[in-house]
PDB file of N, CA and C in Angstrom:
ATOM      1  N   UNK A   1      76.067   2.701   6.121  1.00  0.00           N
ATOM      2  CA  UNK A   1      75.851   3.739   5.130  1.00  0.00           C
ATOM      3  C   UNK A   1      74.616   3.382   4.319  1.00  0.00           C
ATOM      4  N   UNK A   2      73.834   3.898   4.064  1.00  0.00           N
ATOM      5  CA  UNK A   2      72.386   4.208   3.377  1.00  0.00           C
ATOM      6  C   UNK A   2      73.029   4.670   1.874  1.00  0.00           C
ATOM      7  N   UNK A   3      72.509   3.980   0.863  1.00  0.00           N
ATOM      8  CA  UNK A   3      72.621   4.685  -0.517  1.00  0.00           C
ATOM      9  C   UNK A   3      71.000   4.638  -0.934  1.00  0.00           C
ATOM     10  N   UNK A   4      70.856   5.756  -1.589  1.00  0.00           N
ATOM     11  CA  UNK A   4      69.934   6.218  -2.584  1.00  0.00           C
ATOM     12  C   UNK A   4      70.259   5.445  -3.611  1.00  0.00           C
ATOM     13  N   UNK A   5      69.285   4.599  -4.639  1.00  0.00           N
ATOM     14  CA  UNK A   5      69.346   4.217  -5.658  1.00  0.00           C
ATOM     15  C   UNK A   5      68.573   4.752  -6.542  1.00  0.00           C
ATOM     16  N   UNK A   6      69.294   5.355  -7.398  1.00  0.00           N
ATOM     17  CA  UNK A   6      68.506   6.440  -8.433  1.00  0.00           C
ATOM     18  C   UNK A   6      69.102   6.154  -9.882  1.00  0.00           C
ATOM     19  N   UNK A   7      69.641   5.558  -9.760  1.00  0.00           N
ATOM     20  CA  UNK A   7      70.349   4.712 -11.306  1.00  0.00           C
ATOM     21  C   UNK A   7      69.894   3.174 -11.135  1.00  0.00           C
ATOM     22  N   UNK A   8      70.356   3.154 -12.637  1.00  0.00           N
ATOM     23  CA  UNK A   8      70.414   1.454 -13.403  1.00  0.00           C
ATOM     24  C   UNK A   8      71.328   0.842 -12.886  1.00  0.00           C
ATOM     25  N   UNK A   9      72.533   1.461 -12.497  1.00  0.00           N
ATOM     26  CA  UNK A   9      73.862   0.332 -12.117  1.00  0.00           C
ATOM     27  C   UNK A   9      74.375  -0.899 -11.092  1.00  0.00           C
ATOM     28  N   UNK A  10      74.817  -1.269 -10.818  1.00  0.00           N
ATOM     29  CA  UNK A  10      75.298  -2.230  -9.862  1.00  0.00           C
ATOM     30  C   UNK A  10      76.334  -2.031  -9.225  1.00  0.00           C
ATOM     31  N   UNK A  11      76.363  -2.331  -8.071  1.00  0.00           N
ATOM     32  CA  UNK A  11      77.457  -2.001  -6.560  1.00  0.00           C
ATOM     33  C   UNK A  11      76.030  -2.704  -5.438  1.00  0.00           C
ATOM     34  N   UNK A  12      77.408  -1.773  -4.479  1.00  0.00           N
ATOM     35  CA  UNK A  12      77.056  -2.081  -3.384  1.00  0.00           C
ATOM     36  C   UNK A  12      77.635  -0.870  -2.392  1.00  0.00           C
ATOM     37  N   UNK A  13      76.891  -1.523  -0.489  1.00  0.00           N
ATOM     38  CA  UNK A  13      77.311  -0.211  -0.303  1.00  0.00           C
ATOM     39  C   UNK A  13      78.330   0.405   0.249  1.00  0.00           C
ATOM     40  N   UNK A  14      79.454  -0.784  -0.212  1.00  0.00           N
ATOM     41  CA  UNK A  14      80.868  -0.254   0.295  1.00  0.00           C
ATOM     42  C   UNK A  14      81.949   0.281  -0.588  1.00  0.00           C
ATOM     43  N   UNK A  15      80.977  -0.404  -2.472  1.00  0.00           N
ATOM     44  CA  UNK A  15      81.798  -0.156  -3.314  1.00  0.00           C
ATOM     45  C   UNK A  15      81.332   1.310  -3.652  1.00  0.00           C
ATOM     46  N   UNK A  16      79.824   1.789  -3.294  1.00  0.00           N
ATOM     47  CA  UNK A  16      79.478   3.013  -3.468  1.00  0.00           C
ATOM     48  C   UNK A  16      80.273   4.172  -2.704  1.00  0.00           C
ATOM     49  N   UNK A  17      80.875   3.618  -1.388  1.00  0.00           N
ATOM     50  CA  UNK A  17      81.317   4.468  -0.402  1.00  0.00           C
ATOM     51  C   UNK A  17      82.808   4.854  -0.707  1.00  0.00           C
ATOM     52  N   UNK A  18      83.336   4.041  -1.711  1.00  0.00           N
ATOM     53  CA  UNK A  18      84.757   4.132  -2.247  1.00  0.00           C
ATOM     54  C   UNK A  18      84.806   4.798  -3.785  1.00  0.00           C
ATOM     55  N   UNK A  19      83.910   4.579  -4.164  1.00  0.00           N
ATOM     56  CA  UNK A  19      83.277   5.672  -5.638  1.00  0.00           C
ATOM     57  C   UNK A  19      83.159   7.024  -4.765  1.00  0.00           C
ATOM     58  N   UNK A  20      82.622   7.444  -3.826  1.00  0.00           N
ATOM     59  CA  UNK A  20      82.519   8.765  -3.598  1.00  0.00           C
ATOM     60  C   UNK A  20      83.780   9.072  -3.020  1.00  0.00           C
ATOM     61  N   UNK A  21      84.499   8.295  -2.678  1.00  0.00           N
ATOM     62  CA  UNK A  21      85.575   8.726  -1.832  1.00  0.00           C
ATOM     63  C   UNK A  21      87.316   9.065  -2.919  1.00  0.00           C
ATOM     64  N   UNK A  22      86.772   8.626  -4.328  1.00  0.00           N
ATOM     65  CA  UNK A  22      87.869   8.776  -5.644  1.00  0.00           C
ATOM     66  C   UNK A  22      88.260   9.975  -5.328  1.00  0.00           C
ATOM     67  N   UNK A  23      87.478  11.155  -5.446  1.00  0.00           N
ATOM     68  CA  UNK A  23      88.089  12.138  -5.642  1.00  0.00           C
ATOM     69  C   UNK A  23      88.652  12.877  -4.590  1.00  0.00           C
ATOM     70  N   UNK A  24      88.279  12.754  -3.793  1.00  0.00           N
ATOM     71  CA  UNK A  24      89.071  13.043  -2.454  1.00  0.00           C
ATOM     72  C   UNK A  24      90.710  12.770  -2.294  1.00  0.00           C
ATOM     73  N   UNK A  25      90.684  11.536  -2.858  1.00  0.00           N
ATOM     74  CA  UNK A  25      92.213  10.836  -2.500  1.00  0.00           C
ATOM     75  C   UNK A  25      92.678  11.074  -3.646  1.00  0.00           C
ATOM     76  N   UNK A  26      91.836  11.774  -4.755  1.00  0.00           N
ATOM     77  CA  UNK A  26      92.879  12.294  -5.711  1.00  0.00           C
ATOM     78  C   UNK A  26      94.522  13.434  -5.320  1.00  0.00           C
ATOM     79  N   UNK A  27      95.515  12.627  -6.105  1.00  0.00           N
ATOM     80  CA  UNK A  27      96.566  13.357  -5.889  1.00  0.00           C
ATOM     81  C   UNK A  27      97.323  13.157  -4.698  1.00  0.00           C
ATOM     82  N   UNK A  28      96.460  12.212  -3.281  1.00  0.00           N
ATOM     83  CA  UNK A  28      96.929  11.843  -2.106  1.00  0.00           C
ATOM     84  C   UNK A  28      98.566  10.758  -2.158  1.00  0.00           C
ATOM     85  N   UNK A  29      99.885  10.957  -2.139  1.00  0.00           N
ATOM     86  CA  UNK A  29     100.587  10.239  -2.015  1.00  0.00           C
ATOM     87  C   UNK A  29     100.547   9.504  -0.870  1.00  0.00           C
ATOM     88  N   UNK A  30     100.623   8.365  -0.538  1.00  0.00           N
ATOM     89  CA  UNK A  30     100.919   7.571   0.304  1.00  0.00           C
ATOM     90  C   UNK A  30      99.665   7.276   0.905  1.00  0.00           C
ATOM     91  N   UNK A  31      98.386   7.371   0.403  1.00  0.00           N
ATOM     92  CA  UNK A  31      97.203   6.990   1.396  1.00  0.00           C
ATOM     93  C   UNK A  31      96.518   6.085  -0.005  1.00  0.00           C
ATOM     94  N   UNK A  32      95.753   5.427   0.820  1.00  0.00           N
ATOM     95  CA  UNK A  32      95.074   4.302   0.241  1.00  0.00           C
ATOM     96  C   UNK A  32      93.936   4.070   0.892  1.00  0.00           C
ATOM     97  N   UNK A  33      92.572   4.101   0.516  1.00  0.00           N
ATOM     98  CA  UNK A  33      91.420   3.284   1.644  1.00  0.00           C
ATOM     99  C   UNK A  33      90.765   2.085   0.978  1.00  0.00           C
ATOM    100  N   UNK A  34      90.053   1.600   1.537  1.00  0.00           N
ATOM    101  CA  UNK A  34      89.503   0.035   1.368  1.00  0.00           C
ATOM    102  C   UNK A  34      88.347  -0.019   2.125  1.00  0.00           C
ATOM    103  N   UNK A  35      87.068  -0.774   1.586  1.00  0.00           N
ATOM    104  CA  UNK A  35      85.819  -1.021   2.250  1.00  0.00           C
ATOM    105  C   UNK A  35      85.048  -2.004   1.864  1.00  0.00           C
ATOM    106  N   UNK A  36      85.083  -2.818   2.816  1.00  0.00           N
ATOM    107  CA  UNK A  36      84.502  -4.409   2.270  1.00  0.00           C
ATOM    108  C   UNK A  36      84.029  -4.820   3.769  1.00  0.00           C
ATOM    109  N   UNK A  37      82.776  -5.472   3.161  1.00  0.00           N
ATOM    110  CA  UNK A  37      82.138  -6.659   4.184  1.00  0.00           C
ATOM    111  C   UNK A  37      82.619  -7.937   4.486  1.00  0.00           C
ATOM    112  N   UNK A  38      82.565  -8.057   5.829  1.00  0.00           N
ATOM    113  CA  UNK A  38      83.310  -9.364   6.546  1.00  0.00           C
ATOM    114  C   UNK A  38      82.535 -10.474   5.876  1.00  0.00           C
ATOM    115  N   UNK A  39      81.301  -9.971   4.863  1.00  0.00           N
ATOM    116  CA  UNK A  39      80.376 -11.610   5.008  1.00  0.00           C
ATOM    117  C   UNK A  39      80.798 -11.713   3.417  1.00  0.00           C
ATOM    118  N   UNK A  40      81.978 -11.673   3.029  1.00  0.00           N
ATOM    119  CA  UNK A  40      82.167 -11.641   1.210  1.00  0.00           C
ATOM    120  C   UNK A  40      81.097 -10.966   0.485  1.00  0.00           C
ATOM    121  N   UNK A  41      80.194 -10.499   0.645  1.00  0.00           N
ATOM    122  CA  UNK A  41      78.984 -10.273  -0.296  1.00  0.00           C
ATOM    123  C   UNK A  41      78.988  -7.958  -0.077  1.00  0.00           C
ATOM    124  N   UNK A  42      78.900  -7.767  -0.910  1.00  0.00           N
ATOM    125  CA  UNK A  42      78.132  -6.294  -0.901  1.00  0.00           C
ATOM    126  C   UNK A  42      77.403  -6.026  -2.129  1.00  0.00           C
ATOM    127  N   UNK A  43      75.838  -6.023  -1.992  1.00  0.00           N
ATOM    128  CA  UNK A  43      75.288  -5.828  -2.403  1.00  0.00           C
ATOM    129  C   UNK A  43      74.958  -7.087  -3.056  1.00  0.00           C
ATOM    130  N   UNK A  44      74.705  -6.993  -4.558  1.00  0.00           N
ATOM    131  CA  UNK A  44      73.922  -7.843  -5.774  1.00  0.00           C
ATOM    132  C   UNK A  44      75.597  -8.233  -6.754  1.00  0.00           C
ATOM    133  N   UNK A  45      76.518  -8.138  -6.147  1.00  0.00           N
ATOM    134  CA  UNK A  45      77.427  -8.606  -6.708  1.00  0.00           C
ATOM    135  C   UNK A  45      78.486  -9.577  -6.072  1.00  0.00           C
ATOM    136  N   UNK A  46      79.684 -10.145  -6.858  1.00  0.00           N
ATOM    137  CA  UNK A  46      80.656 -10.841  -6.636  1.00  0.00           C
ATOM    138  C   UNK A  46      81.522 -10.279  -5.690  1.00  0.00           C
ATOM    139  N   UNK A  47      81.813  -9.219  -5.559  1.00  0.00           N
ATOM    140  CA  UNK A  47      82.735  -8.205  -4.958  1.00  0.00           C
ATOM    141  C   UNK A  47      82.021  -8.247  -3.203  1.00  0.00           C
ATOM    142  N   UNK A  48      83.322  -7.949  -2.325  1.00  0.00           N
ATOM    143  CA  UNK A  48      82.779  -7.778  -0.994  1.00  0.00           C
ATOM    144  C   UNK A  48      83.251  -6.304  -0.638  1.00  0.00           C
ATOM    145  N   UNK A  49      83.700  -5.439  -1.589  1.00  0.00           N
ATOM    146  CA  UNK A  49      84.109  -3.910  -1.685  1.00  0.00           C
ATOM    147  C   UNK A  49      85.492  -3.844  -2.384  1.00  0.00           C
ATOM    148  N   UNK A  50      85.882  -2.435  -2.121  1.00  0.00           N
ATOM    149  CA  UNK A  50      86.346  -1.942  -3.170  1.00  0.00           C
ATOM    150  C   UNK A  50      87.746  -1.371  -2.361  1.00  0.00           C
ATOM    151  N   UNK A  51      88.447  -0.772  -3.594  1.00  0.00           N
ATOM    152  CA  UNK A  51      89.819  -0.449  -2.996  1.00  0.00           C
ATOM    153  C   UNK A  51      90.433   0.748  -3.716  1.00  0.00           C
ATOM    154  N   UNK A  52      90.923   2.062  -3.346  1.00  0.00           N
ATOM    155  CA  UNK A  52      91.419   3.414  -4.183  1.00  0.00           C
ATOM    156  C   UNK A  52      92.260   3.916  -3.467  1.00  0.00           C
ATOM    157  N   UNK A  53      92.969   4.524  -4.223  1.00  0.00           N
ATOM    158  CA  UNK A  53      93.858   5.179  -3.568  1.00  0.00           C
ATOM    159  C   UNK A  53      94.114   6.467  -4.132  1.00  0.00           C
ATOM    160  N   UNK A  54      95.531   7.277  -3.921  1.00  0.00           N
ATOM    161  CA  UNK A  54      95.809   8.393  -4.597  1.00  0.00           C
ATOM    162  C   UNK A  54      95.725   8.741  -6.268  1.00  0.00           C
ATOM    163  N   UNK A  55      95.961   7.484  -6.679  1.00  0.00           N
ATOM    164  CA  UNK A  55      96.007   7.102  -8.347  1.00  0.00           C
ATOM    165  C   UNK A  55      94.660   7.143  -8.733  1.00  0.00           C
ATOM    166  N   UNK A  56      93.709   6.709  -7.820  1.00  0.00           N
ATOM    167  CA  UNK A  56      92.677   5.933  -8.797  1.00  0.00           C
ATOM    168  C   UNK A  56      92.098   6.766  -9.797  1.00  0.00           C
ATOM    169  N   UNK A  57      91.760   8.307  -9.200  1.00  0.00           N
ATOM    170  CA  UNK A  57      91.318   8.764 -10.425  1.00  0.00           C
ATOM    171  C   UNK A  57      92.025   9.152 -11.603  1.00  0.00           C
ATOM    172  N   UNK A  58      93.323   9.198 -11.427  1.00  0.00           N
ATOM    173  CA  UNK A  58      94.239   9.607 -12.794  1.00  0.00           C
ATOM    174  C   UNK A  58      94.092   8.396 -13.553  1.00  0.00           C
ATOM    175  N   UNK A  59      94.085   7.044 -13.257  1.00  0.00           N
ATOM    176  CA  UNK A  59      93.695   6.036 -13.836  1.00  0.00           C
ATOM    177  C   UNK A  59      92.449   5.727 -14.631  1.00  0.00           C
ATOM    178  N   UNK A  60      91.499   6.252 -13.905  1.00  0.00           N
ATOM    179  CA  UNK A  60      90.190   6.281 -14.521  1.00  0.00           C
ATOM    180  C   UNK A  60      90.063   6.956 -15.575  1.00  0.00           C
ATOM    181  N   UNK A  61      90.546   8.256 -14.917  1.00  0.00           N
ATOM    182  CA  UNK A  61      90.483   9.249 -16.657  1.00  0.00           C
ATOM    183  C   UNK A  61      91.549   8.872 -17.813  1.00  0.00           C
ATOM    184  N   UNK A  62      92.674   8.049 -17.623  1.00  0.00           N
ATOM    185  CA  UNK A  62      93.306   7.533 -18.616  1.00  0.00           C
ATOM    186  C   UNK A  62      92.243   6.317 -19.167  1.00  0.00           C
ATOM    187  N   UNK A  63      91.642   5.721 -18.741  1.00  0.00           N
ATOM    188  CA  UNK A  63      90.483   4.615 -19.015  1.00  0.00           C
ATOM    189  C   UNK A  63      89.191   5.487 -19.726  1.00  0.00           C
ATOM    190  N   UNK A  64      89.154   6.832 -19.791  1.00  0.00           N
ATOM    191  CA  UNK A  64      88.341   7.463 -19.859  1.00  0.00           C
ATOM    192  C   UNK A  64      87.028   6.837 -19.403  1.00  0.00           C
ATOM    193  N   UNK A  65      86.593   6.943 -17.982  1.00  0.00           N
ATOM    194  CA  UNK A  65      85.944   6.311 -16.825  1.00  0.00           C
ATOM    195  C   UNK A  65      85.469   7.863 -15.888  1.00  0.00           C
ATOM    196  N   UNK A  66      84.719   8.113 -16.019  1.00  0.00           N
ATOM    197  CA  UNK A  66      84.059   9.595 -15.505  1.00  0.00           C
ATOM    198  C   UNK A  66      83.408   9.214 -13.872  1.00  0.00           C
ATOM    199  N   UNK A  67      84.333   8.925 -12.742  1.00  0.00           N
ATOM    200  CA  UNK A  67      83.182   8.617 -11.380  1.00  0.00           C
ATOM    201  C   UNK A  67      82.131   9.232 -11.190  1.00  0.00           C
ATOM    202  N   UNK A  68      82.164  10.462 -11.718  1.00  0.00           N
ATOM    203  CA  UNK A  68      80.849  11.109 -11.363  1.00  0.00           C
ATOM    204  C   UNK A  68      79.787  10.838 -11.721  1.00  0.00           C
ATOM    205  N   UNK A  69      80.046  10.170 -13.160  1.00  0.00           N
ATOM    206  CA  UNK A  69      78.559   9.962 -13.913  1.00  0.00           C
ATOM    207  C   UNK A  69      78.321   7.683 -13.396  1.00  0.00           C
ATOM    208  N   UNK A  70      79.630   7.240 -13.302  1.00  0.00           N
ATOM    209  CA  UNK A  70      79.248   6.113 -12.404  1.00  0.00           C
ATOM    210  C   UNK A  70      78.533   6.642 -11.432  1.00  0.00           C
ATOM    211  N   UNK A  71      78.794   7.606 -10.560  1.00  0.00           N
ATOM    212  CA  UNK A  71      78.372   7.750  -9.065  1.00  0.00           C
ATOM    213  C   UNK A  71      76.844   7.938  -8.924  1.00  0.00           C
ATOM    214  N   UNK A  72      76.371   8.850 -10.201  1.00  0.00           N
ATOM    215  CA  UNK A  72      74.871   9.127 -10.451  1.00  0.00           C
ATOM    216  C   UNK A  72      74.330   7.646 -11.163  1.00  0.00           C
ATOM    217  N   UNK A  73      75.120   7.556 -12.014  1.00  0.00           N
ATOM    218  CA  UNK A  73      74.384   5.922 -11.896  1.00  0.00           C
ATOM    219  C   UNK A  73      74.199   4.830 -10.935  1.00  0.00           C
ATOM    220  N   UNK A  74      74.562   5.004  -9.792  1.00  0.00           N
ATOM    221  CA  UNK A  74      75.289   3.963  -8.825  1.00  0.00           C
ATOM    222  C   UNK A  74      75.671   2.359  -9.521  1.00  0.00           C
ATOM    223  N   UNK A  75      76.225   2.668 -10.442  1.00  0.00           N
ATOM    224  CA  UNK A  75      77.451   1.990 -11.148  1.00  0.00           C
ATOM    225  C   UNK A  75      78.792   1.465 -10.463  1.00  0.00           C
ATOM    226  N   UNK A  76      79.010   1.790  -9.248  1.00  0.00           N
ATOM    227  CA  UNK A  76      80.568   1.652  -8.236  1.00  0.00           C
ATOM    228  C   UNK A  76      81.095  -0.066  -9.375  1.00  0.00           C
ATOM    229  N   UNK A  77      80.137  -0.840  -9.172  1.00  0.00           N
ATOM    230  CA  UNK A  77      80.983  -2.594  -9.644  1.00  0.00           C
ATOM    231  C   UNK A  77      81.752  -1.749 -10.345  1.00  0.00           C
ATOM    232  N   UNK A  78      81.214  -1.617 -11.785  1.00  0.00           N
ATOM    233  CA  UNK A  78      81.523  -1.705 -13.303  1.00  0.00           C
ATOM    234  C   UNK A  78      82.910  -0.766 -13.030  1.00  0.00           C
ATOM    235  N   UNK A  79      82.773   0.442 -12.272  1.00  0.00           N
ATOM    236  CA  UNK A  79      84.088   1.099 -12.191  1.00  0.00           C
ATOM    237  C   UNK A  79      84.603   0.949 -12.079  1.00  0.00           C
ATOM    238  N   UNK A  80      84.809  -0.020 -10.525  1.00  0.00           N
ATOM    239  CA  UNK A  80      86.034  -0.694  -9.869  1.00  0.00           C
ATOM    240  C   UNK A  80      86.169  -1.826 -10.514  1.00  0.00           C
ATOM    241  N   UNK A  81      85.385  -2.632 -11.172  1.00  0.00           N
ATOM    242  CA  UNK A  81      85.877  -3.896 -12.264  1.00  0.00           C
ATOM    243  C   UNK A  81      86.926  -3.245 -13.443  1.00  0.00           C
ATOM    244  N   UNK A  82      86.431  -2.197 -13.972  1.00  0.00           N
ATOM    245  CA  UNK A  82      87.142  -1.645 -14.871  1.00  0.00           C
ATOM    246  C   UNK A  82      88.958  -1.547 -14.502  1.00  0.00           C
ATOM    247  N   UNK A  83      88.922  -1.054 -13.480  1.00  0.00           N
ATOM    248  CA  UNK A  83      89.884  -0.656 -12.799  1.00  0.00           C
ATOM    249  C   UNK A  83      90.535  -1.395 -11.864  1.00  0.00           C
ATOM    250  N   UNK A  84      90.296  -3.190 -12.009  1.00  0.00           N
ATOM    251  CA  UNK A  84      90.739  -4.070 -11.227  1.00  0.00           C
ATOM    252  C   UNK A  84      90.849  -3.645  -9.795  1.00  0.00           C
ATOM    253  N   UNK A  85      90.207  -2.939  -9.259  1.00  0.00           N
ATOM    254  CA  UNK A  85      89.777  -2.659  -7.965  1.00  0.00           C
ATOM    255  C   UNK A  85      88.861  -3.167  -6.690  1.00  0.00           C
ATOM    256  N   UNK A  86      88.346  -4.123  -7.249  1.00  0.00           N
ATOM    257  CA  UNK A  86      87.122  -4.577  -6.264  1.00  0.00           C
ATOM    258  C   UNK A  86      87.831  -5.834  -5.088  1.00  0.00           C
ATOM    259  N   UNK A  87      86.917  -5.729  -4.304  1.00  0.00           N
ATOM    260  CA  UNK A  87      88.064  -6.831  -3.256  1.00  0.00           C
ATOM    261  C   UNK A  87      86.832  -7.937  -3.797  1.00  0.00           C
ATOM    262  N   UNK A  88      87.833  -9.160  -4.432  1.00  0.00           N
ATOM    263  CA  UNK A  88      87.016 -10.073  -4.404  1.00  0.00           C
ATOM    264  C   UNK A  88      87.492 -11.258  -3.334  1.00  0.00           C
ATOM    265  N   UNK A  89      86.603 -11.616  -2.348  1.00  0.00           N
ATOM    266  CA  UNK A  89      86.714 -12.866  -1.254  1.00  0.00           C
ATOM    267  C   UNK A  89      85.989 -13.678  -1.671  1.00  0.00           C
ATOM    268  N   UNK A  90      84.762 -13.989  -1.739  1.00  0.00           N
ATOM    269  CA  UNK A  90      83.951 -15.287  -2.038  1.00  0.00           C
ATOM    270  C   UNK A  90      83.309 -14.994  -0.800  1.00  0.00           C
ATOM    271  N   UNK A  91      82.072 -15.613  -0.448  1.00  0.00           N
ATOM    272  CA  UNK A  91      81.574 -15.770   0.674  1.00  0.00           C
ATOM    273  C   UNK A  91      82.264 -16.396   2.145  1.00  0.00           C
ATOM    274  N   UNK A  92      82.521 -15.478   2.916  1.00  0.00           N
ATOM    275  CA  UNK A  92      83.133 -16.123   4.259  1.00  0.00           C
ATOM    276  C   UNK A  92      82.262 -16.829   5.221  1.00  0.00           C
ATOM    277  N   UNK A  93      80.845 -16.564   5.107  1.00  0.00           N
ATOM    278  CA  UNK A  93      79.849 -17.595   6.735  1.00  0.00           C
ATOM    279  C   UNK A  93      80.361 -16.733   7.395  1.00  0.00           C
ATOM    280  N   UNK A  94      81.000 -15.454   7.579  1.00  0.00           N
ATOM    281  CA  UNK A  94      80.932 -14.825   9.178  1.00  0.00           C
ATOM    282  C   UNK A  94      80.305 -13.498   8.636  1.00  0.00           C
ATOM    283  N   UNK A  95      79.193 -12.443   9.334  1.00  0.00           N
ATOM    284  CA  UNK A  95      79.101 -11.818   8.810  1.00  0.00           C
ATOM    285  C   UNK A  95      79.083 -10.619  10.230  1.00  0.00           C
ATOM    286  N   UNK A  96      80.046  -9.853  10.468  1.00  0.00           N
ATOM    287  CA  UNK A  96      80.273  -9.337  11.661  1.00  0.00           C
ATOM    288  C   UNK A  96      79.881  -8.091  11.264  1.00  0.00           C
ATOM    289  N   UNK A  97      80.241  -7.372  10.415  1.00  0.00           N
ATOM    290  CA  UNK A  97      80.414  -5.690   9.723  1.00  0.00           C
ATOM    291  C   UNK A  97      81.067  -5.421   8.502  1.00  0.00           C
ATOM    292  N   UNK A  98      80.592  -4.103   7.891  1.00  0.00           N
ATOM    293  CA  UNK A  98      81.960  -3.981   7.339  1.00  0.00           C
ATOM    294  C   UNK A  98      82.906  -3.005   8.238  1.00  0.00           C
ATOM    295  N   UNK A  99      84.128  -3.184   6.828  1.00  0.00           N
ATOM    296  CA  UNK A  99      84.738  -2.259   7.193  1.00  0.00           C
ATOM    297  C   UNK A  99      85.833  -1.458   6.462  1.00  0.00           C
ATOM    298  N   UNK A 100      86.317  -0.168   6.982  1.00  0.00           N
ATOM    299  CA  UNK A 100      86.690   0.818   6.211  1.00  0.00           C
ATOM    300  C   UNK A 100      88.022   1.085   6.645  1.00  0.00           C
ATOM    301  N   UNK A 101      88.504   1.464   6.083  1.00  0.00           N
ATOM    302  CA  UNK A 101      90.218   1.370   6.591  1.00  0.00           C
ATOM    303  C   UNK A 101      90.690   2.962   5.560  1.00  0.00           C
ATOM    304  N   UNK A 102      91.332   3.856   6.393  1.00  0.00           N
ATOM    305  CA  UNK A 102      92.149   4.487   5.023  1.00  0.00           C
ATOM    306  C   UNK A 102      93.182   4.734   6.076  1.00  0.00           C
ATOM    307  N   UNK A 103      94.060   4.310   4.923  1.00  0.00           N
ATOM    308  CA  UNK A 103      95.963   3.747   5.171  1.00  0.00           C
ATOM    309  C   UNK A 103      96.399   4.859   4.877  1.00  0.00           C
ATOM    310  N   UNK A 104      97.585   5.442   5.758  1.00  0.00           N
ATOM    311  CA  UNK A 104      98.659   5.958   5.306  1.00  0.00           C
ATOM    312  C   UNK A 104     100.139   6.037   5.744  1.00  0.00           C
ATOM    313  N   UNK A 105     100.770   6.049   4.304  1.00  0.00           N
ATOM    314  CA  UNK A 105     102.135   5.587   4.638  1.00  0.00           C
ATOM    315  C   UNK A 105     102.806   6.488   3.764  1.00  0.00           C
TER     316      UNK A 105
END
């Protein structure tokens, strides 16, 4: 996935790909997706991606946390930090792909 960087913020481009994907899974019971790199690292941060589900945006707006205006910032970290969301691994030494998963149960 290719992101445009047109904001100040920090992510990456799996945590960006799970910022656009909030509102979608808004209201979704039983589904969940996830997107993280095999090599611990995405992007300029600690995080190797991110994690949302049906909740995330009712959560956010109780946080009063607006994705949209993260999303124009490409802000994804700070959101999903906010929101204890980010997959944190540490660096693994393997760096195969990422990858994207959306669960449902």
């Amino acid at each position: 996935m290719d992101v445009e960087i047109v904001g100040q913020g920090v992510g990456g481009r799996n945590q960006e790909l799970m910022l656009s994907a909030v509102a979608g899974l808004a209201g979704l019971e039983g589904a969940a997706m996830v997107s993280f790199g095999t090599d611990g690292v995405d992007g300029p941060t600690d995080a190797t991606g991110a994690i949302a589900d049906g909740f995330t945006l009712q959560k956010a707006r109780e946080l009063g946390l607006d994705p949209s205006s993260y999303l124009e910032n490409n802000d994804s970290y700070h959101f999903f930090k906010e929101l204890e969301n980010l997959v944190l691994t540490g660096p693994s030494g393997t760096n195969i792909m990422d990858i994207t998963a959306l669960i449902v149960f």
